[in-house]
N, C-alpha and C. Protein backbone atom coordinates (compact mmCIF):
# COMPACT_ATOMS: atom_id res chain seq x y z
N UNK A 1 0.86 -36.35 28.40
CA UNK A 1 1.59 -36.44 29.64
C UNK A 1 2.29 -37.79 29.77
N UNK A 2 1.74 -38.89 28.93
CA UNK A 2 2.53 -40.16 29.26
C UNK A 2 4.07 -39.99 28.64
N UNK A 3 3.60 -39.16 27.41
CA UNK A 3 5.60 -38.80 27.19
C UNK A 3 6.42 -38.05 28.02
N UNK A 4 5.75 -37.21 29.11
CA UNK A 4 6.41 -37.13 29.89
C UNK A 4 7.24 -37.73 30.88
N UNK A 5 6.09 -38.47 31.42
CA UNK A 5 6.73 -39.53 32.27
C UNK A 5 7.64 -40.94 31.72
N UNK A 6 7.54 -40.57 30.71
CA UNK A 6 8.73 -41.45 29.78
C UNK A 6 10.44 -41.02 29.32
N UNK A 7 10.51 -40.06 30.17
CA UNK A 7 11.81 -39.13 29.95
C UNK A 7 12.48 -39.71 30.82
N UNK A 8 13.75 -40.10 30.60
CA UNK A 8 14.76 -40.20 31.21
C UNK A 8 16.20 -39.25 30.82
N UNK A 9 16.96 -39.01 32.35
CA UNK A 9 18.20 -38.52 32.04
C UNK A 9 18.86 -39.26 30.99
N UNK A 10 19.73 -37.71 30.47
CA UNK A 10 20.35 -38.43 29.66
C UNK A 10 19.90 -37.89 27.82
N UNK A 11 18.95 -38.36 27.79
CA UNK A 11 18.14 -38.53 26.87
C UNK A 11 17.14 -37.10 26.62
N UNK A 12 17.99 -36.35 25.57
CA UNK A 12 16.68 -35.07 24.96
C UNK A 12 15.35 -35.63 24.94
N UNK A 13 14.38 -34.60 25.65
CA UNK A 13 12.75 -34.61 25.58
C UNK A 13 12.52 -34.54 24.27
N UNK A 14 11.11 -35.09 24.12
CA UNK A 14 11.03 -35.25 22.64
C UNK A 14 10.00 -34.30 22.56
N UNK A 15 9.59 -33.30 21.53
CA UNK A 15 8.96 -32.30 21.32
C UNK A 15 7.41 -32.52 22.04
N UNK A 16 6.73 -33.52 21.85
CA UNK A 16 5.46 -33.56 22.45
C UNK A 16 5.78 -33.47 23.92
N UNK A 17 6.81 -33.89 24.74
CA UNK A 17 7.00 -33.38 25.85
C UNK A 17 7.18 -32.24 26.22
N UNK A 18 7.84 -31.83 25.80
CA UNK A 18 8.55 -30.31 25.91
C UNK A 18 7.24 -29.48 25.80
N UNK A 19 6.29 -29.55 24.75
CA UNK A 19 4.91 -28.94 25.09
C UNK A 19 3.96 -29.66 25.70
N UNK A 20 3.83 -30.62 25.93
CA UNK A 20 3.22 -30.73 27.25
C UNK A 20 3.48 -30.32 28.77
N UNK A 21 4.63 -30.01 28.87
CA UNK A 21 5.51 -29.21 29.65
C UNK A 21 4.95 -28.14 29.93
N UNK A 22 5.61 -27.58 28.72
CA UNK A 22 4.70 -25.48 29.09
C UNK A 22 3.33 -25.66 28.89
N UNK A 23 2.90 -26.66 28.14
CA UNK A 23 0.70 -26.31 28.74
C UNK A 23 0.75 -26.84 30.10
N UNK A 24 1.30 -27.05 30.89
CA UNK A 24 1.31 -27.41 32.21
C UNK A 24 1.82 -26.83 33.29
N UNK A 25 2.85 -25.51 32.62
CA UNK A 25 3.38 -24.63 33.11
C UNK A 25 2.35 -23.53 33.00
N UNK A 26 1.38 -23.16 31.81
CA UNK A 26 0.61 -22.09 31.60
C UNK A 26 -0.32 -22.36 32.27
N UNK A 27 -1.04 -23.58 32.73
CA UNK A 27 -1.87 -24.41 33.14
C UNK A 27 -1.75 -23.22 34.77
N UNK A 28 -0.85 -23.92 34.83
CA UNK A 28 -0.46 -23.30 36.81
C UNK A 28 -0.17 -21.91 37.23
N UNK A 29 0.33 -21.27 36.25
CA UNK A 29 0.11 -19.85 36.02
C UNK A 29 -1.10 -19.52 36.20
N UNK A 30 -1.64 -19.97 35.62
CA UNK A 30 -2.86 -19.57 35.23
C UNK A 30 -4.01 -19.44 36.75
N UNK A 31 -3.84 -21.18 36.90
CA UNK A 31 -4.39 -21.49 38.10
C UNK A 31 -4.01 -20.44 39.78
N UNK A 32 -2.71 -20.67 39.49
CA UNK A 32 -2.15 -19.66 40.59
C UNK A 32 -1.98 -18.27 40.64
N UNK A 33 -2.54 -17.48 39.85
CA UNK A 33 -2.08 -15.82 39.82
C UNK A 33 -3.23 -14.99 38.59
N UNK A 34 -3.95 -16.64 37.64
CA UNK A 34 -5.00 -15.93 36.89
C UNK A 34 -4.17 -14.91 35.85
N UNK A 35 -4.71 -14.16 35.05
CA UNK A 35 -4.51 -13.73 34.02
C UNK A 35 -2.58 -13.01 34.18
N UNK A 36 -2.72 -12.57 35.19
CA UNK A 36 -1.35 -11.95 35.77
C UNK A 36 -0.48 -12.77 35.51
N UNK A 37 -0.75 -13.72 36.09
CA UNK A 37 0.28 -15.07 35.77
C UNK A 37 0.62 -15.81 34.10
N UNK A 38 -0.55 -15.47 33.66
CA UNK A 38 -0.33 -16.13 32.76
C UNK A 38 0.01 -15.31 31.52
N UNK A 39 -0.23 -14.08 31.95
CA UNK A 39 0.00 -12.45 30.83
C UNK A 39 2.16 -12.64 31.19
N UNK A 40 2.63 -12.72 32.64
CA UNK A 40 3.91 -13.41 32.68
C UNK A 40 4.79 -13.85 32.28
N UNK A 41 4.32 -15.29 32.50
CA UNK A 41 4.57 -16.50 31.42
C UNK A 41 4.88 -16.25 30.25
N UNK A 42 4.15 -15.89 29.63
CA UNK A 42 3.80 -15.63 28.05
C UNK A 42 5.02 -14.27 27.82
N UNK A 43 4.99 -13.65 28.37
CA UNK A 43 5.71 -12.49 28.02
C UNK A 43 7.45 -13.23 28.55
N UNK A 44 7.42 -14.51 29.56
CA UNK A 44 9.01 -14.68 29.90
C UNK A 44 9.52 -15.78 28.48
N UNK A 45 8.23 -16.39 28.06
CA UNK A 45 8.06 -17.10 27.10
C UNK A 45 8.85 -15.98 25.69
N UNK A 46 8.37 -14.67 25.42
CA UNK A 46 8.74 -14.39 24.24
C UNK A 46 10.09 -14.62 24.57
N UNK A 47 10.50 -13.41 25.79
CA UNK A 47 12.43 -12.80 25.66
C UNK A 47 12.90 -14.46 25.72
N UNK A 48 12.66 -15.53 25.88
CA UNK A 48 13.55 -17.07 25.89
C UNK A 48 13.26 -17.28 24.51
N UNK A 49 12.17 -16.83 23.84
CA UNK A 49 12.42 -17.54 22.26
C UNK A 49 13.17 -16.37 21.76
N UNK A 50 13.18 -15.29 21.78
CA UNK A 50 13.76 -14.21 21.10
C UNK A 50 15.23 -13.84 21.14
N UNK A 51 15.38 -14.44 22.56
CA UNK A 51 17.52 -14.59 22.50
C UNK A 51 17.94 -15.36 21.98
N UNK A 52 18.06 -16.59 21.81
CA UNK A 52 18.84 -17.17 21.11
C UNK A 52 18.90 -16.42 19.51
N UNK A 53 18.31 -15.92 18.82
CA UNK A 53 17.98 -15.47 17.84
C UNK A 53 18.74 -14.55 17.55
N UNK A 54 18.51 -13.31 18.93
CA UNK A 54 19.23 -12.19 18.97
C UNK A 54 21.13 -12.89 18.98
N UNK A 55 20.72 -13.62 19.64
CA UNK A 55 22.35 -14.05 20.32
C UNK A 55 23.29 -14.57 18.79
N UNK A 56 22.71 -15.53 18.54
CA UNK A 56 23.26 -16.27 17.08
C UNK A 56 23.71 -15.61 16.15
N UNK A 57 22.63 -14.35 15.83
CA UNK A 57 23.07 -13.42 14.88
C UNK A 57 24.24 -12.37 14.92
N UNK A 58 24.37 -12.23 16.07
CA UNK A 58 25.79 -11.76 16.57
C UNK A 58 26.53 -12.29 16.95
N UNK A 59 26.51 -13.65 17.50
CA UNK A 59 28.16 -14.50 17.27
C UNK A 59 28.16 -15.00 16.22
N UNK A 60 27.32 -14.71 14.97
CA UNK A 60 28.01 -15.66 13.68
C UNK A 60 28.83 -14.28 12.93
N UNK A 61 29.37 -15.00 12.29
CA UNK A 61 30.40 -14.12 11.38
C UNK A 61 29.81 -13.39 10.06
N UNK A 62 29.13 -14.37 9.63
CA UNK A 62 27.71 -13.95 8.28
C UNK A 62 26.99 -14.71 8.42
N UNK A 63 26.15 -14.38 9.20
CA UNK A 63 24.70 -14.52 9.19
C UNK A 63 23.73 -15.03 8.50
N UNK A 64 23.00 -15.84 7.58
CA UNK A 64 22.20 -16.06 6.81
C UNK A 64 21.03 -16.51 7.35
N UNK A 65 19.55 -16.25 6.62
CA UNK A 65 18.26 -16.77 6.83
C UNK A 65 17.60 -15.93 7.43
N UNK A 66 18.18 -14.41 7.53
CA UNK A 66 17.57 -13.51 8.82
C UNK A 66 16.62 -12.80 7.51
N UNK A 67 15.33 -12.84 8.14
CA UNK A 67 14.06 -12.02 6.83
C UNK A 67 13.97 -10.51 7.51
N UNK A 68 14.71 -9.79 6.61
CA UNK A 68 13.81 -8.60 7.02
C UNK A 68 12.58 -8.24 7.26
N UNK A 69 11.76 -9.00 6.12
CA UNK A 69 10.34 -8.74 6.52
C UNK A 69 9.77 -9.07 7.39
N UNK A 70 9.99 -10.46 8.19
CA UNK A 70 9.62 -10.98 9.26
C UNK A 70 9.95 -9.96 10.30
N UNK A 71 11.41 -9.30 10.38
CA UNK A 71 11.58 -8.51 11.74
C UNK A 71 10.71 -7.37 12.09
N UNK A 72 10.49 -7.14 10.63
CA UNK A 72 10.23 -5.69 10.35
C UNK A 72 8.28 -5.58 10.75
N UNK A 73 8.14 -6.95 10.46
CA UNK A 73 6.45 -7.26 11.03
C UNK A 73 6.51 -7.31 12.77
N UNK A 74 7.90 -8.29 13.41
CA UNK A 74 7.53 -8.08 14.47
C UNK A 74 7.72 -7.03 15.57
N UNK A 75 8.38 -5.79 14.53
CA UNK A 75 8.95 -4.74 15.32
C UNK A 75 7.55 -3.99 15.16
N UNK A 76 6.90 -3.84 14.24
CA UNK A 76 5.51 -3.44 14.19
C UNK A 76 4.28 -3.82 15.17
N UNK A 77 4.44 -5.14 15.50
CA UNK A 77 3.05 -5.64 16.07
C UNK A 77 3.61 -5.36 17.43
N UNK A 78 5.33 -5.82 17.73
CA UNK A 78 5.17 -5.52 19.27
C UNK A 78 5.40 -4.12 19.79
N UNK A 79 6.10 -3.06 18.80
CA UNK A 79 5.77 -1.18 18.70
C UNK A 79 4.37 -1.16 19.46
N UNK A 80 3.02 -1.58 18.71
CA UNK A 80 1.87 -1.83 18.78
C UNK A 80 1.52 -2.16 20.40
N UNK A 81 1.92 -3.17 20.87
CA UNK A 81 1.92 -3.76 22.19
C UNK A 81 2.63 -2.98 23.16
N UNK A 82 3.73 -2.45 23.05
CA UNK A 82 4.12 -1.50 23.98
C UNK A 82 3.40 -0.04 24.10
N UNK A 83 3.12 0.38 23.00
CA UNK A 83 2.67 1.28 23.36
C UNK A 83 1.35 1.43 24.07
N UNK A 84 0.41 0.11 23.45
CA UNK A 84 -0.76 -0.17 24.32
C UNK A 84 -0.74 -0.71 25.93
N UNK A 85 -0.09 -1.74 25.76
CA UNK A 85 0.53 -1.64 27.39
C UNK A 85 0.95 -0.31 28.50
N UNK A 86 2.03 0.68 27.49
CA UNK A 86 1.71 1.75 28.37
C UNK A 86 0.68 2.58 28.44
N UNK A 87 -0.17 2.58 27.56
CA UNK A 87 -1.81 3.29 27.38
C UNK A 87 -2.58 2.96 28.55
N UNK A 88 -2.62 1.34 28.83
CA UNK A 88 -3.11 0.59 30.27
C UNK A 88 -2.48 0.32 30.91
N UNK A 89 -1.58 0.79 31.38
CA UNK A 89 -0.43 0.67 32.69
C UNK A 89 -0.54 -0.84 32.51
N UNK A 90 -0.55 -1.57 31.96
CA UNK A 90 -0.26 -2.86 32.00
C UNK A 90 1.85 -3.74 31.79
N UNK A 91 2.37 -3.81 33.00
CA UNK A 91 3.84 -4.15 32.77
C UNK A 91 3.59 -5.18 31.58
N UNK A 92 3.26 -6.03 32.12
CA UNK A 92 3.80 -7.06 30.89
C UNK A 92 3.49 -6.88 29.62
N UNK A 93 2.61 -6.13 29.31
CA UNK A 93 2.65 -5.64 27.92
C UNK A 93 3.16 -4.59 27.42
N UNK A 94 3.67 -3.89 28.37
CA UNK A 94 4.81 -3.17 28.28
C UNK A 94 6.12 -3.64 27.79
N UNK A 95 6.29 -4.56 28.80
CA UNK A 95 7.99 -5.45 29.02
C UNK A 95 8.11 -6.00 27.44
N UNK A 96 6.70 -6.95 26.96
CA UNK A 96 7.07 -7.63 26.40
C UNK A 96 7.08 -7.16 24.98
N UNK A 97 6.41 -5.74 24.86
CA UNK A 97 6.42 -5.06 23.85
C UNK A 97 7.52 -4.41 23.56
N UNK A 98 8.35 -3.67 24.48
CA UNK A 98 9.63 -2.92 24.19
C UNK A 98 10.39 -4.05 24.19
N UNK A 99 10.53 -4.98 25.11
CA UNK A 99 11.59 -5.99 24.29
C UNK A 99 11.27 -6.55 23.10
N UNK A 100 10.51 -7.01 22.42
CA UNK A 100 10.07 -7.19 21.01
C UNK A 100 10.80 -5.79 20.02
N UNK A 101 10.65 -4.75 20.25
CA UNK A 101 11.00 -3.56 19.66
C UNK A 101 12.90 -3.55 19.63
N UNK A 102 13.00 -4.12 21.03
CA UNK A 102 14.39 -4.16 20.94
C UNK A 102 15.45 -5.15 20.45
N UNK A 103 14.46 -6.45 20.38
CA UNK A 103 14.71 -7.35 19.89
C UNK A 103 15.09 -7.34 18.44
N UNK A 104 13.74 -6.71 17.83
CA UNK A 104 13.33 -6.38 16.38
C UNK A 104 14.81 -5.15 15.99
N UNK A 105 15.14 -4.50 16.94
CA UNK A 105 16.13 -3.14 16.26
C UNK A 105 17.40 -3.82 16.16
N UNK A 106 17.60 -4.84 16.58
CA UNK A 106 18.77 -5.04 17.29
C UNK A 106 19.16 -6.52 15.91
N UNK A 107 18.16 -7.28 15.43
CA UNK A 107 18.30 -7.79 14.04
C UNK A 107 18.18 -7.27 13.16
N UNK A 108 17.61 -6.39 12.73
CA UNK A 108 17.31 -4.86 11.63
C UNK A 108 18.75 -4.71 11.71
N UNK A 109 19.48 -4.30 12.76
CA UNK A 109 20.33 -3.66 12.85
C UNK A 109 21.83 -5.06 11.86
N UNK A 110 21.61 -5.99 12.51
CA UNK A 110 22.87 -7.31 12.26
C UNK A 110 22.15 -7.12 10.63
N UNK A 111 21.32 -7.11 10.14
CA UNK A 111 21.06 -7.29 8.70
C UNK A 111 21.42 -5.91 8.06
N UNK A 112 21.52 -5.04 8.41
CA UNK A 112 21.84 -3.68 7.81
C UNK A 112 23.69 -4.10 7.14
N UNK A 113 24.03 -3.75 8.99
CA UNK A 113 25.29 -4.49 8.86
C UNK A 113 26.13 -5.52 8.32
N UNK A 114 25.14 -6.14 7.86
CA UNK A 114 25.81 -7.21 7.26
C UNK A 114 25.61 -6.94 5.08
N UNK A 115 25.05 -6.12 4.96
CA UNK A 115 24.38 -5.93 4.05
C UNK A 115 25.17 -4.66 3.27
N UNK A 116 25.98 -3.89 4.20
CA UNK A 116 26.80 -3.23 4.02
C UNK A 116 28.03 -3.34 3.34
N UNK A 117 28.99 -2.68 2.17
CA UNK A 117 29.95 -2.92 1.74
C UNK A 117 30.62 -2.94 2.91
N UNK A 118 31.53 -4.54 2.84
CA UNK A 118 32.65 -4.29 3.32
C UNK A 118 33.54 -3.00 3.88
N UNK A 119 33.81 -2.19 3.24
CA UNK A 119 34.82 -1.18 3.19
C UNK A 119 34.07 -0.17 4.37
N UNK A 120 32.59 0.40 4.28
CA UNK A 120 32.19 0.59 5.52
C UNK A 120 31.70 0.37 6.42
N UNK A 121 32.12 -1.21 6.73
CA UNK A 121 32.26 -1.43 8.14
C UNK A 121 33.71 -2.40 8.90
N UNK A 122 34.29 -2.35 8.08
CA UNK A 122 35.42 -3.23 8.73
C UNK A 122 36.75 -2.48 8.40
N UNK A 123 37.91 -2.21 8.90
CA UNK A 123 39.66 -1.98 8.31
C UNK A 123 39.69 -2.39 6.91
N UNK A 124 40.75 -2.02 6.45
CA UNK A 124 41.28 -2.47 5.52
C UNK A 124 41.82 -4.13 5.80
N UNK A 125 41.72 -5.30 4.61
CA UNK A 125 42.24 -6.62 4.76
C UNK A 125 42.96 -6.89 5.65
N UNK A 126 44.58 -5.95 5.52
CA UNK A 126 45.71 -6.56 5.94
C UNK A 126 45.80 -6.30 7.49
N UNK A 127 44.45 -6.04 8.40
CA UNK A 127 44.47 -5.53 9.29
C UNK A 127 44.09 -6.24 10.12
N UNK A 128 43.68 -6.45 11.57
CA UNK A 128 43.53 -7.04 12.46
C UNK A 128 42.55 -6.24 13.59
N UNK A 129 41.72 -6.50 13.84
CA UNK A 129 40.44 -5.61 14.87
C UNK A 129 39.94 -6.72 15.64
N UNK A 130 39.14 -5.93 16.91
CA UNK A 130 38.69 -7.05 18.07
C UNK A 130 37.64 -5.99 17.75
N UNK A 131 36.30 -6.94 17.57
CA UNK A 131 35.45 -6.29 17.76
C UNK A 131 34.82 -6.46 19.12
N UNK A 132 33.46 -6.00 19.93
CA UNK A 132 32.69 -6.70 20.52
C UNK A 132 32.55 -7.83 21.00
N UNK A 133 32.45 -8.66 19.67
CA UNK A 133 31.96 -10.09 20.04
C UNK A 133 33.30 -11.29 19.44
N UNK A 134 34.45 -10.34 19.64
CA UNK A 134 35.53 -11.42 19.44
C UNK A 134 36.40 -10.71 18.89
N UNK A 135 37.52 -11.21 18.53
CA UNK A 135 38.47 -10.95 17.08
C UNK A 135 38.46 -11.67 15.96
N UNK A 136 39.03 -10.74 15.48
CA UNK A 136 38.35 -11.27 13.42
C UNK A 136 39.82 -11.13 12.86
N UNK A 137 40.67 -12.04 12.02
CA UNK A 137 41.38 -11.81 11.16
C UNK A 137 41.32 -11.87 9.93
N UNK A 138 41.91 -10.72 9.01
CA UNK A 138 41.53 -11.03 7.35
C UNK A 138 42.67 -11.01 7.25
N UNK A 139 42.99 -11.78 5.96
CA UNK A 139 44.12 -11.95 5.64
C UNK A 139 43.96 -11.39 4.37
N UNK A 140 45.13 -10.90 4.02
CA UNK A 140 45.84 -9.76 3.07
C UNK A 140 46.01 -10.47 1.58
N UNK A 141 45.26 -9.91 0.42
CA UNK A 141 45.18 -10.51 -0.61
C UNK A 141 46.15 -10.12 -1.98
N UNK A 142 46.93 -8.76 -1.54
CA UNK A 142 47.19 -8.31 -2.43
C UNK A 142 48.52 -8.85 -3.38
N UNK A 143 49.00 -10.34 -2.49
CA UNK A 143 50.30 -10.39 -3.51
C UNK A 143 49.39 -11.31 -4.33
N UNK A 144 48.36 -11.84 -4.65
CA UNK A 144 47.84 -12.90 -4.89
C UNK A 144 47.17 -12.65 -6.57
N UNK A 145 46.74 -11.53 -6.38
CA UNK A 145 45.93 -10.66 -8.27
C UNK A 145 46.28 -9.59 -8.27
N UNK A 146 46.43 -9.40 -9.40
CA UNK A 146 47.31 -8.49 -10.76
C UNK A 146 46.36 -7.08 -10.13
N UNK A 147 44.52 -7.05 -10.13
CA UNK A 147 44.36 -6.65 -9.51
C UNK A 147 44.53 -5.59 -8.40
N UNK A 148 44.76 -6.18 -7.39
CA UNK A 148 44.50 -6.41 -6.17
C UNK A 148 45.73 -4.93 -5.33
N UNK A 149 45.51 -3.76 -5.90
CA UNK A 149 46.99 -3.16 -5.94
C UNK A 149 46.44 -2.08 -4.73
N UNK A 150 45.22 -1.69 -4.28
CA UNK A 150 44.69 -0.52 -2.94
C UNK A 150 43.95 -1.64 -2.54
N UNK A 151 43.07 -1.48 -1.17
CA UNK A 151 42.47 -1.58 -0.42
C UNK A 151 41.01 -1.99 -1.39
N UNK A 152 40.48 -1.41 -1.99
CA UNK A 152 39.17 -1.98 -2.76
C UNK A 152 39.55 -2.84 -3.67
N UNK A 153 40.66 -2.41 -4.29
CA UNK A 153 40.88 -3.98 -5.34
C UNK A 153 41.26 -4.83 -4.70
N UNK A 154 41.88 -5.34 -3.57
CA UNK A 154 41.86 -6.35 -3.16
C UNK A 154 40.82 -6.36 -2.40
N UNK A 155 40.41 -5.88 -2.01
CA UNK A 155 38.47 -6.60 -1.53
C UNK A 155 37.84 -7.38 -2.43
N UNK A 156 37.60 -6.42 -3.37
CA UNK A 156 36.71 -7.15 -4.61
C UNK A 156 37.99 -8.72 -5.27
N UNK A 157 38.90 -8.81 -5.10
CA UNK A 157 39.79 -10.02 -5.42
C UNK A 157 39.41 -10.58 -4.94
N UNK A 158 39.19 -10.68 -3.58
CA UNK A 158 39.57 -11.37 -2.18
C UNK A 158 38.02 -12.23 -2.39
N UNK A 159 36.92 -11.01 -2.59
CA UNK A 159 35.59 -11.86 -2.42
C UNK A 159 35.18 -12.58 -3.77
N UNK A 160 35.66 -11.99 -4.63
CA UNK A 160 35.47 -13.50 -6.06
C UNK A 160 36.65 -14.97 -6.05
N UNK A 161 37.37 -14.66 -4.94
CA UNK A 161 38.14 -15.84 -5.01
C UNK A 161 37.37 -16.98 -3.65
N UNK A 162 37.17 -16.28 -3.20
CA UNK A 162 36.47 -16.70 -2.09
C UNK A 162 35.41 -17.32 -1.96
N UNK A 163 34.55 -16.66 -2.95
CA UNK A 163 33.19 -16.75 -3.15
C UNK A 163 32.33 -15.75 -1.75
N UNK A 164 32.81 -14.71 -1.16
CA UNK A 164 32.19 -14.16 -0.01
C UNK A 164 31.58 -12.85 -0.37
């Protein structure tokens, strides 16, 4: 707690604060509402670590570092939790289980996608699309290799020159 009180504006908390923070937040949960409170917490705790995650992977363009296996464990354990939550009418293990599930489908899903040939999921190069989460331009490779004379040969040009 003394790094707490050593924070000033201005100036990022330094990690031992920041958890001394939430044990002081779980602390009062706890104190004030007992297991309810602190079953809460914990569950408002996952969906804040789990968006940015979700979020990143869909505003980046290609994605890297995303483990399937990791998702694929936590779409399992929190499957697991939702469904037990609704077994005991319990919300928050409900909440925090189907969002885990949705969390988990929804990176499964950006890694599928991304994992996918080119050709089925995007136009052809010389084309121009708004997806969702923005607009994307590719630029057109074909005066560039001998190659490069339909739509797949200049893909495959495009990504050995590129390195993509």
């Amino acid at each position: 707690m003394v790094e707490v009180s050593r924070w000033t504006p201005g100036r990022a908390p330094s990690f031992a604060a920041i958890a001394a923070g939430w044990a002081a937040l779980l602390v009062i949960a706890w104190v004030l509402a007992g297991r309810t409170g602190l079953g809460t917490a914990l569950t408002a705790s996952f969906m804040f670590q789990v968006a940015p995650s979700v979020w990143t992977a869909y505003r980046t363009h290609r994605p890297t570092g995303i483990s399937r296996g990791t998702w694929l464990l936590i779409l399992a354990e929190l499957l697991s939790w939702g469904v037990y939550g609704m077994h005991k009418s319990d919300p928050r293990l409900t909440v925090l289980g189907w969002t885990g599930v949705a969390a988990s489908v929804l990176m499964l899903a950006r890694i599928r996608r991304r994992r996918l040939p080119a050709a089925h999921r995007t136009p052809a190069l010389s084309t121009d699309y708004t997806s969702s989460l923005g607009s994307v331009h590719h630029q057109h490779a074909s005066s560039t290799g001998p190659e490069a004379k339909d739509g797949a040969a200049s893909l495959l040009w495009f990504r050995a020159v590129s390195g993509a």
